[in-house]
N, C-alpha and C. Protein backbone atom coordinates (compact mmCIF):
# COMPACT_ATOMS: atom_id res chain seq x y z
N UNK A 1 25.47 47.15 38.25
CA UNK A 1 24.83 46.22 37.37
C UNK A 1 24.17 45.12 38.20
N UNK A 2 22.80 45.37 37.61
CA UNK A 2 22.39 44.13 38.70
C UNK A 2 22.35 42.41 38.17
N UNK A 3 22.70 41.76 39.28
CA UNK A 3 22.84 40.26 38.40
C UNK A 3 21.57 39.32 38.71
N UNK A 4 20.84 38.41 37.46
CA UNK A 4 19.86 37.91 37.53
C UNK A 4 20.32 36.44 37.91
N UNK A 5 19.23 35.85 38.83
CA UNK A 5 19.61 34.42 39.12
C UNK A 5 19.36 33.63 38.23
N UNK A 6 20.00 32.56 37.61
CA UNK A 6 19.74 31.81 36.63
C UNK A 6 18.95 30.15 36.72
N UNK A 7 19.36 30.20 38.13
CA UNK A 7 18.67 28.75 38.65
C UNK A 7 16.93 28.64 38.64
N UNK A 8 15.99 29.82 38.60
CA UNK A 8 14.71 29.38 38.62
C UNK A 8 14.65 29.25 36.97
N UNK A 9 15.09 29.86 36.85
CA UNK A 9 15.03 29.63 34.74
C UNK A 9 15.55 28.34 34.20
N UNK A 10 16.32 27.97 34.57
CA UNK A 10 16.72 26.64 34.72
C UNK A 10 15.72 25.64 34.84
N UNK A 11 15.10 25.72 36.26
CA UNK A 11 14.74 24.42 37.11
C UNK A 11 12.64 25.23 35.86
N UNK A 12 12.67 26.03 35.68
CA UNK A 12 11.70 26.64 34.88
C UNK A 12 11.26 25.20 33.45
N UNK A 13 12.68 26.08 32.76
CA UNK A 13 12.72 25.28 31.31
C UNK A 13 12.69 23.49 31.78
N UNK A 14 13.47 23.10 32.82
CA UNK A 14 13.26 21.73 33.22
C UNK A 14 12.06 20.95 32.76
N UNK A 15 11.31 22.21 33.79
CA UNK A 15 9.80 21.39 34.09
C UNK A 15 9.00 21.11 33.07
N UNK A 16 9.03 22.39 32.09
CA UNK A 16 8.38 22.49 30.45
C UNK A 16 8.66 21.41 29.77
N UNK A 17 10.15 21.21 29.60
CA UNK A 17 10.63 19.98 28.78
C UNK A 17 10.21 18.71 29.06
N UNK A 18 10.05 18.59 30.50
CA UNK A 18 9.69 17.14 31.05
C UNK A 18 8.55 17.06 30.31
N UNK A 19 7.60 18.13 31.03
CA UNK A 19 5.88 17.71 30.26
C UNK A 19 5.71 17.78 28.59
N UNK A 20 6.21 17.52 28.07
CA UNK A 20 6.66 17.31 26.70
C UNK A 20 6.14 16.12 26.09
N UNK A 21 6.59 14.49 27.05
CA UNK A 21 6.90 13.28 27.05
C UNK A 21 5.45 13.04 26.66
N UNK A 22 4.92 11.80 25.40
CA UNK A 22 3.83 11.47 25.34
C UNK A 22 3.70 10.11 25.37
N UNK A 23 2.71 9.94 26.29
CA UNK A 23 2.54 8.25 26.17
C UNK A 23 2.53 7.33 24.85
N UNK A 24 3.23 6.10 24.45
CA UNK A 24 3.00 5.51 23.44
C UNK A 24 1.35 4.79 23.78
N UNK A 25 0.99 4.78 22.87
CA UNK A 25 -0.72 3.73 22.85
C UNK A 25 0.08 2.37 23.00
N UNK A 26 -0.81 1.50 23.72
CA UNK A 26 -0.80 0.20 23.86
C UNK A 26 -0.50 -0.84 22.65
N UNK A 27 0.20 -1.34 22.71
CA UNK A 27 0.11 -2.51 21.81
C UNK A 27 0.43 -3.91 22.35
N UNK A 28 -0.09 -5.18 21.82
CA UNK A 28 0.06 -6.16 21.81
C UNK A 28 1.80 -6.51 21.04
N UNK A 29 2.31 -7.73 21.52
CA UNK A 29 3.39 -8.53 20.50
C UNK A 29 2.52 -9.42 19.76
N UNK A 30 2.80 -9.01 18.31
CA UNK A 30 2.16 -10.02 17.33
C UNK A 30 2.88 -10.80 16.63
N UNK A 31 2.76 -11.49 15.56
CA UNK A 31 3.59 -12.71 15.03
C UNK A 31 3.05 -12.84 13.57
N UNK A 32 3.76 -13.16 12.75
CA UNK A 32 3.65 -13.41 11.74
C UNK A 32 2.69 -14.00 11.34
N UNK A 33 1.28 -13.99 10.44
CA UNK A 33 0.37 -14.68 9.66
C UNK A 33 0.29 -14.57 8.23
N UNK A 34 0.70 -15.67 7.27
CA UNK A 34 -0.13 -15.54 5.70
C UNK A 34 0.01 -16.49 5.19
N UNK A 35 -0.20 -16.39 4.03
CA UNK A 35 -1.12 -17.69 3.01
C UNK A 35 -1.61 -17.27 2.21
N UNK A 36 -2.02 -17.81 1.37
CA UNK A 36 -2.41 -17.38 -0.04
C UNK A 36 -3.91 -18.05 -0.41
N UNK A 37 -4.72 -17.48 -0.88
CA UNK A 37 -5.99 -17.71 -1.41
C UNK A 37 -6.13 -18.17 -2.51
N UNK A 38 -6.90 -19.35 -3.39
CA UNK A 38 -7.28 -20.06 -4.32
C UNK A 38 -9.33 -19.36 -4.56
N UNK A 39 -8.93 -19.41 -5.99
CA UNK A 39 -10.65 -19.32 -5.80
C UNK A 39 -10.97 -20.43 -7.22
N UNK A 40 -11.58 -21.16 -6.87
CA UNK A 40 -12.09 -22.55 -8.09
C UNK A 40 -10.73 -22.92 -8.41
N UNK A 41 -9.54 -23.09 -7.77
CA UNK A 41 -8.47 -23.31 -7.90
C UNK A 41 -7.40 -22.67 -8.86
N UNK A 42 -8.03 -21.22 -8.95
CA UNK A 42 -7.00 -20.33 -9.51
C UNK A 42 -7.11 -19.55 -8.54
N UNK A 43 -5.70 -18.40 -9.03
CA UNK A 43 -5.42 -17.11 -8.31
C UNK A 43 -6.82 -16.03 -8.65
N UNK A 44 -6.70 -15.34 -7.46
CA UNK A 44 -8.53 -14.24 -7.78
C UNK A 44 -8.31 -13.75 -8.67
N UNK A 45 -7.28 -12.82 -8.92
CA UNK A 45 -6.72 -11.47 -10.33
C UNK A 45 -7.20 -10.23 -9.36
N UNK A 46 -8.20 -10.60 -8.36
CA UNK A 46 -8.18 -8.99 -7.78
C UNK A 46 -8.05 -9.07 -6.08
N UNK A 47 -8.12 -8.42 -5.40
CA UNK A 47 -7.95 -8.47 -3.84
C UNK A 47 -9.15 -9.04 -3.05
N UNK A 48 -8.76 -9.89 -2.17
CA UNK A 48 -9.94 -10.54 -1.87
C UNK A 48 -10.04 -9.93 -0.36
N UNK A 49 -10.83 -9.56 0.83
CA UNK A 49 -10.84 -8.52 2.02
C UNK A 49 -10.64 -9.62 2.46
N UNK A 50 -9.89 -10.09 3.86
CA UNK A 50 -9.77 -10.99 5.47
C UNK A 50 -9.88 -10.33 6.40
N UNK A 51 -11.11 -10.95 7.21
CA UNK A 51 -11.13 -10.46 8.42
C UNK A 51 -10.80 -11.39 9.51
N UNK A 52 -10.18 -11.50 10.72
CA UNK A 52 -9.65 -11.99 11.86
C UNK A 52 -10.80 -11.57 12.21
N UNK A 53 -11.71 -13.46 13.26
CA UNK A 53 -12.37 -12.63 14.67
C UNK A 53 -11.44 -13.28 15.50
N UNK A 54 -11.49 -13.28 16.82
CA UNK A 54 -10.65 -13.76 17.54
C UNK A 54 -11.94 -14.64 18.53
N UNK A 55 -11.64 -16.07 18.26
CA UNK A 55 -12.74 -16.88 19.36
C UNK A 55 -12.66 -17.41 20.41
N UNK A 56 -11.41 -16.33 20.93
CA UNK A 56 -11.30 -16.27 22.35
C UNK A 56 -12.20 -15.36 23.12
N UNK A 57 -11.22 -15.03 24.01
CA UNK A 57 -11.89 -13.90 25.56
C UNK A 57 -11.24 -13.03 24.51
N UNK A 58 -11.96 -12.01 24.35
CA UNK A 58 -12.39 -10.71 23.87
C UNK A 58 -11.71 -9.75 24.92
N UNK A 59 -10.10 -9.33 24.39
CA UNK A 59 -9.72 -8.15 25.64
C UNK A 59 -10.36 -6.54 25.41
N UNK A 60 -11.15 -6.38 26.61
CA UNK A 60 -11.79 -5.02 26.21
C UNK A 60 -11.52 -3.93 26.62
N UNK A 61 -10.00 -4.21 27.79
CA UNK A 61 -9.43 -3.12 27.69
C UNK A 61 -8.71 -2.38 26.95
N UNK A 62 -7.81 -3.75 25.77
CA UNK A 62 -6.76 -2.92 24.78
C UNK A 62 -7.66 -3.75 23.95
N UNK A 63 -8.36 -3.80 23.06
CA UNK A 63 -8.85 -4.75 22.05
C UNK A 63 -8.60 -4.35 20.94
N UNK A 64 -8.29 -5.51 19.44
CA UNK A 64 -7.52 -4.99 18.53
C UNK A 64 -8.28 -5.71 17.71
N UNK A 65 -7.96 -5.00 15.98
CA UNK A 65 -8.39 -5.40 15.04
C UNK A 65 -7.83 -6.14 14.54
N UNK A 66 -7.89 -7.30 13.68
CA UNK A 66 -6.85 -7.77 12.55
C UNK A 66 -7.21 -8.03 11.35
N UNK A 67 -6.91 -7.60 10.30
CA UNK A 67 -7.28 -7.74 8.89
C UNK A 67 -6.07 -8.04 7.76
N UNK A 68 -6.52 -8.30 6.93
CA UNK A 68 -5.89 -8.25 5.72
C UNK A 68 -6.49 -8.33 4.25
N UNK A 69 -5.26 -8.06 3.30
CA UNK A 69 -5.93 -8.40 1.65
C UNK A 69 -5.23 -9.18 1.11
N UNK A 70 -5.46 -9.97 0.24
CA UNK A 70 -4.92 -10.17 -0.64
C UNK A 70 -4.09 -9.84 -1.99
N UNK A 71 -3.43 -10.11 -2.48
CA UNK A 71 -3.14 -9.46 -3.53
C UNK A 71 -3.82 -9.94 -4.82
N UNK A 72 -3.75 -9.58 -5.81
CA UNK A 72 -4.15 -9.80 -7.33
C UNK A 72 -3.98 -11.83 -7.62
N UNK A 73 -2.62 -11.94 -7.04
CA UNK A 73 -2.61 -13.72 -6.80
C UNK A 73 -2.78 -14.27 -5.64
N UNK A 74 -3.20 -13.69 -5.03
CA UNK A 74 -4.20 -14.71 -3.74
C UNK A 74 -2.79 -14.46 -2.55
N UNK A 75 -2.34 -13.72 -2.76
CA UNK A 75 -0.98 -13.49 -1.29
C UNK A 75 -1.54 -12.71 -0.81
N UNK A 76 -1.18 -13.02 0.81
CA UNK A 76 -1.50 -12.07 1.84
C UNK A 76 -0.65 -12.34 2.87
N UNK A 77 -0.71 -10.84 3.50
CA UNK A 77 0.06 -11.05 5.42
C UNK A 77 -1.39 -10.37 6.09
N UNK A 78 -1.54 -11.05 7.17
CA UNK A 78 -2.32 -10.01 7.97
C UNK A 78 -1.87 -8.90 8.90
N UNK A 79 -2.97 -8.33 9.50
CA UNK A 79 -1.96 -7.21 10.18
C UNK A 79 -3.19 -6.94 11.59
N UNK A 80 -2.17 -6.38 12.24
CA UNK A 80 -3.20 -5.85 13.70
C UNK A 80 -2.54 -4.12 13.80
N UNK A 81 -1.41 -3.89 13.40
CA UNK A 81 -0.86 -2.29 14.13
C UNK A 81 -0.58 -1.62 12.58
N UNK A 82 0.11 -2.44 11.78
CA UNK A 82 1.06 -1.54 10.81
C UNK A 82 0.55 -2.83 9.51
N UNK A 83 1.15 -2.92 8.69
CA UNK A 83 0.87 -3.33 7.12
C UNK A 83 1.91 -4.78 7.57
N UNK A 84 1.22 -5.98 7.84
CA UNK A 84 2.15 -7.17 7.97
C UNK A 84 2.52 -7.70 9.28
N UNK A 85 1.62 -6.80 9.82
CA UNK A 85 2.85 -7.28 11.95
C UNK A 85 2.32 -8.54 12.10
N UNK A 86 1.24 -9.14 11.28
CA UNK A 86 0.93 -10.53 12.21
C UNK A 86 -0.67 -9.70 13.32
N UNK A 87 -0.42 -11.16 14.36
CA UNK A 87 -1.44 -11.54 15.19
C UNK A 87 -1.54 -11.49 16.57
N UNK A 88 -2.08 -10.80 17.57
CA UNK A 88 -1.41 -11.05 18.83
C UNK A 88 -1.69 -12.79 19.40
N UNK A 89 -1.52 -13.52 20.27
CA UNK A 89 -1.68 -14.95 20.53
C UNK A 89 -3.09 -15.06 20.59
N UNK A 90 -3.35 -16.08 20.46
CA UNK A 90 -4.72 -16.49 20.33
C UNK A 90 -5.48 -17.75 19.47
N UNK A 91 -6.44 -17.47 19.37
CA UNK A 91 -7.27 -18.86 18.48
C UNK A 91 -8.73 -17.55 17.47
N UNK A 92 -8.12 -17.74 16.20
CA UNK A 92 -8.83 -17.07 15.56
C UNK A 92 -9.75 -18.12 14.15
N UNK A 93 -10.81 -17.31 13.57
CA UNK A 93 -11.50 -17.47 12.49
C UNK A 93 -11.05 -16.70 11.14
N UNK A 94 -11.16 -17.35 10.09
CA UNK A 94 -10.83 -15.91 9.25
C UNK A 94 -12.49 -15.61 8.12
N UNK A 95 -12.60 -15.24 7.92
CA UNK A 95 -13.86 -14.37 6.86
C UNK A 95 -13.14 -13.75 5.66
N UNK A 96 -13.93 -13.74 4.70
CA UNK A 96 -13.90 -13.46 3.34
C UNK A 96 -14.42 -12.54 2.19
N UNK A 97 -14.50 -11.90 1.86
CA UNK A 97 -15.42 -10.95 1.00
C UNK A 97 -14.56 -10.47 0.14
N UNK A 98 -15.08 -10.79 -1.49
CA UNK A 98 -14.50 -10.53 -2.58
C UNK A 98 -15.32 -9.38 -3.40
N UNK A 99 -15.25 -8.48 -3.48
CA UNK A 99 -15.98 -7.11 -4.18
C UNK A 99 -15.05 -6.35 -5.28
N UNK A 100 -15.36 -6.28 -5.68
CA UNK A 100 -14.92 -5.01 -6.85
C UNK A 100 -15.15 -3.91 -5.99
N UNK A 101 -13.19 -3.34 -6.19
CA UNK A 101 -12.76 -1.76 -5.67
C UNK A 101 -13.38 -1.05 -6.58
N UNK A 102 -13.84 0.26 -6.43
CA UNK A 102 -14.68 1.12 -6.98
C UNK A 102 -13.35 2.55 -6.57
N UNK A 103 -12.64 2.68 -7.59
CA UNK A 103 -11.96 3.96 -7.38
C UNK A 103 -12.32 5.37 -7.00
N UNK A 104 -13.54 5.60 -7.65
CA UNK A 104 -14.25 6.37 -7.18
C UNK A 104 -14.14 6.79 -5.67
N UNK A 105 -15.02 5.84 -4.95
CA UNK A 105 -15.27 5.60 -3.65
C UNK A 105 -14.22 5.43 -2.84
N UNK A 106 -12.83 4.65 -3.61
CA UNK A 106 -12.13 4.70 -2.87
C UNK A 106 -12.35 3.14 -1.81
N UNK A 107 -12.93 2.57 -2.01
CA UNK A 107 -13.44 0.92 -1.64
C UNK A 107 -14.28 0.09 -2.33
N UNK A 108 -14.59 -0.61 -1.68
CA UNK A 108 -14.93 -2.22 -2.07
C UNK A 108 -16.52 -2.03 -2.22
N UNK A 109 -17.09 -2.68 -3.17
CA UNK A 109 -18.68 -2.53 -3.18
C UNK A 109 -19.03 -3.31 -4.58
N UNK A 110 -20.81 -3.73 -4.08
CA UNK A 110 -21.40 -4.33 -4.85
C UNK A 110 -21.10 -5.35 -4.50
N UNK A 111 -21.44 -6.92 -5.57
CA UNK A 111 -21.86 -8.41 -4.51
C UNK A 111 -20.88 -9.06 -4.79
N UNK A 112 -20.80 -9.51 -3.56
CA UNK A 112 -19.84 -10.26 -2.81
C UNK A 112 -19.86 -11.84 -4.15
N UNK A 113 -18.26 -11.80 -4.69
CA UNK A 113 -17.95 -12.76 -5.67
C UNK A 113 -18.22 -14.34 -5.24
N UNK A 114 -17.99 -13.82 -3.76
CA UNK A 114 -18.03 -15.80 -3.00
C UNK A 114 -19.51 -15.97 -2.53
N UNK A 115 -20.52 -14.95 -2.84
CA UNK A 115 -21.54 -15.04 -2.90
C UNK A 115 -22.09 -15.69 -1.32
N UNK A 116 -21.50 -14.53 -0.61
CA UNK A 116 -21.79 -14.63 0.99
C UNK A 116 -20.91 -15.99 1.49
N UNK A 117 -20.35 -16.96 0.68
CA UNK A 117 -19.75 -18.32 1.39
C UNK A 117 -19.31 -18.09 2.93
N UNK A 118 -18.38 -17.21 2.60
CA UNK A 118 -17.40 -17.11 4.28
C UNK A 118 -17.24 -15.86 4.66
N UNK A 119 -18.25 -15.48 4.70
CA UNK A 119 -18.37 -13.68 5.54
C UNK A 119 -18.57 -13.77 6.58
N UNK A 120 -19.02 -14.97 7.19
CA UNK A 120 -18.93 -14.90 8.42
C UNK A 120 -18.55 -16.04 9.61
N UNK A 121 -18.10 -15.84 10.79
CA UNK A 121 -17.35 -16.46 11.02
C UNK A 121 -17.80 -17.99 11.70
N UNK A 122 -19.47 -17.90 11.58
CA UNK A 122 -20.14 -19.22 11.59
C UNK A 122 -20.01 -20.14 10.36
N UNK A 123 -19.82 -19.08 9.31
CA UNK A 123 -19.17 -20.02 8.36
C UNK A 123 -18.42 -20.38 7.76
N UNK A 124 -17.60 -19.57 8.45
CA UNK A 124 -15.66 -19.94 7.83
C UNK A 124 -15.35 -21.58 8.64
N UNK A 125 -14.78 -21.93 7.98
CA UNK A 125 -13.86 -23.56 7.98
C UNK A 125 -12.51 -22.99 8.06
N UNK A 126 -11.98 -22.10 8.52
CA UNK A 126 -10.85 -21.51 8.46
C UNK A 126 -10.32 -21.06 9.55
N UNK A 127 -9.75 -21.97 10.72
CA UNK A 127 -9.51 -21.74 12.05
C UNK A 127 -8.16 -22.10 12.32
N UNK A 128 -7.34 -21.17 12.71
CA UNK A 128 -5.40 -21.72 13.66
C UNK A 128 -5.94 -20.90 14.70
N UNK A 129 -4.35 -21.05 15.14
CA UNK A 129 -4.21 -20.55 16.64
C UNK A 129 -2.73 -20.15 16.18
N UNK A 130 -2.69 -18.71 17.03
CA UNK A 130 -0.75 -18.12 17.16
C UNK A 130 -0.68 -18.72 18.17
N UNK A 131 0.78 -18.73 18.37
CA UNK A 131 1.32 -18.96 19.33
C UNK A 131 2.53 -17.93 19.76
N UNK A 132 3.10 -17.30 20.68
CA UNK A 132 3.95 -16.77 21.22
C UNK A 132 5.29 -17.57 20.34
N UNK A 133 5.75 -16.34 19.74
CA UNK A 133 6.95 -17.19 18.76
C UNK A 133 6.93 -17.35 17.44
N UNK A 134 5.86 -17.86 17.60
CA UNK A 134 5.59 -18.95 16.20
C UNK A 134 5.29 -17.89 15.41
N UNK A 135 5.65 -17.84 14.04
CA UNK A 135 5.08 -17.22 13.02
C UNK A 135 4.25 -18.54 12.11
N UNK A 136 2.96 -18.33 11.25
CA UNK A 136 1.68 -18.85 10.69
C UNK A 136 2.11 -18.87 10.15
N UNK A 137 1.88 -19.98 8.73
CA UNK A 137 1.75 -20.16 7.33
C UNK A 137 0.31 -20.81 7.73
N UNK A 138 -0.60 -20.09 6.88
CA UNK A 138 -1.75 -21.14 6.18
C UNK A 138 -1.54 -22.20 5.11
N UNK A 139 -0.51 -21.74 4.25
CA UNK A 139 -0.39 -22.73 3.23
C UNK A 139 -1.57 -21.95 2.43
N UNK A 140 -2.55 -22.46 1.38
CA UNK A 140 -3.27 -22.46 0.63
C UNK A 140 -4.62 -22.84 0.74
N UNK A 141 -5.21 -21.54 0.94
CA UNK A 141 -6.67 -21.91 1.15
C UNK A 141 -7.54 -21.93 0.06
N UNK A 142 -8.26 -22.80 -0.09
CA UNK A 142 -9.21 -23.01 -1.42
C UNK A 142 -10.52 -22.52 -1.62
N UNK A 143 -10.98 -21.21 -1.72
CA UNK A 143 -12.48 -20.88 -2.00
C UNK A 143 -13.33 -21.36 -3.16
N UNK A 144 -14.36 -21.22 -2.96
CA UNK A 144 -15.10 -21.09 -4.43
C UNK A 144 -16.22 -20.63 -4.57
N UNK A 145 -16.76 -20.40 -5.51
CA UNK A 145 -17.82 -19.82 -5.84
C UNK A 145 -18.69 -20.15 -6.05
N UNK A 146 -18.96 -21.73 -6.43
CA UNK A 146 -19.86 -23.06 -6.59
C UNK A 146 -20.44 -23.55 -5.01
C-alpha cells in the first residue's frame, strides 16, 4: 500500500485560504451631525434633501460624500458611510433642495419649494465645524420660501 504525503496538501490548502482575505475600503472616523429644519416656521410635512460641501482641503485620495434628509418634521442625521454615522472632522456648508418624491422615478423632481434659496453653497448661511469627539447639534434651522 502506498502512502501519500500529506504535508504539500496541507501547506497547498494554507495558501488558498490565506488569499481569501479582502481588503476593507477606507473609511474616515465620523461624528455625530443633526438638527431639524423649519420652513416659514413650521415643520416641511415632506423630506427636505442636505447636502455637506466640505470648505476645507478637499482629500482626493479617500474623498467622501455627506448627505442627508429630512424627515416629514424637519429631523435629520447626516451621514458619510451608513444611514446616521455623522461627519468626518472638518469645516463644512450645508445646501438645501425641497422637491416632491415622484414614486414612480423613485426620486426627487420638479421645482425646488425653497425656490433655489440654499442650493448652493455660496448661498447657504449654514456653516459648523466637527470636531474629533464632538458630536453636532444644529439646533433649528429656519428656511423659507419668502
Amino acid at each position: 500500500m502506498k502512502r501519500i504525503n500529506a504535508i504539500p496538501l496541507v501547506l497547498l490548502s494554507l495558501v488558498f485560504t490565506g488569499c481569501n482575505h479582502v481588503e476593507e475600503p477606507y473609511t474616515k472616523k465620523t461624528y455625530p451631525v443633526k438638527g431639524k429644519i423649519t420652513v416659514d416656521g413650521k415643520a416641511p410635512g415632506s423630506p427636505i434633501q442636505i447636502n455637506c460641501v466640505n470648505k476645507g482641503e478637499v482629500d482626493t485620495e479617500h474623498p467622501t460624500l455627506s448627505r442627508g434628509s429630512s424627515d416629514n418634521d424637519g429631523i435629520f442625521e447626516l451621514s458619510t458611510y451608513t444611514t446616521g454615522d455623522g461627519l468626518p472632522p472638518g469645516e463644512y456648508a450645508l445646501t438645501f433642495v425641497w422637491k416632491k418624491f415622484d414614486l414612480v422615478n423613485r426620486g426627487y423632481s420638479g421645482p425646488d419649494k425653497l425656490k433655489k434659496r440654499y442650493d448652493s453653497p455660496q448661498k447657504s448661511k449654514i456653516e459648523f465645524s466637527v470636531k474629533e469627539g464632538d458630536e453636532v447639534d444644529l439646533g433649528v434651522i429656519e428656511l423659507t420660501t419668502k
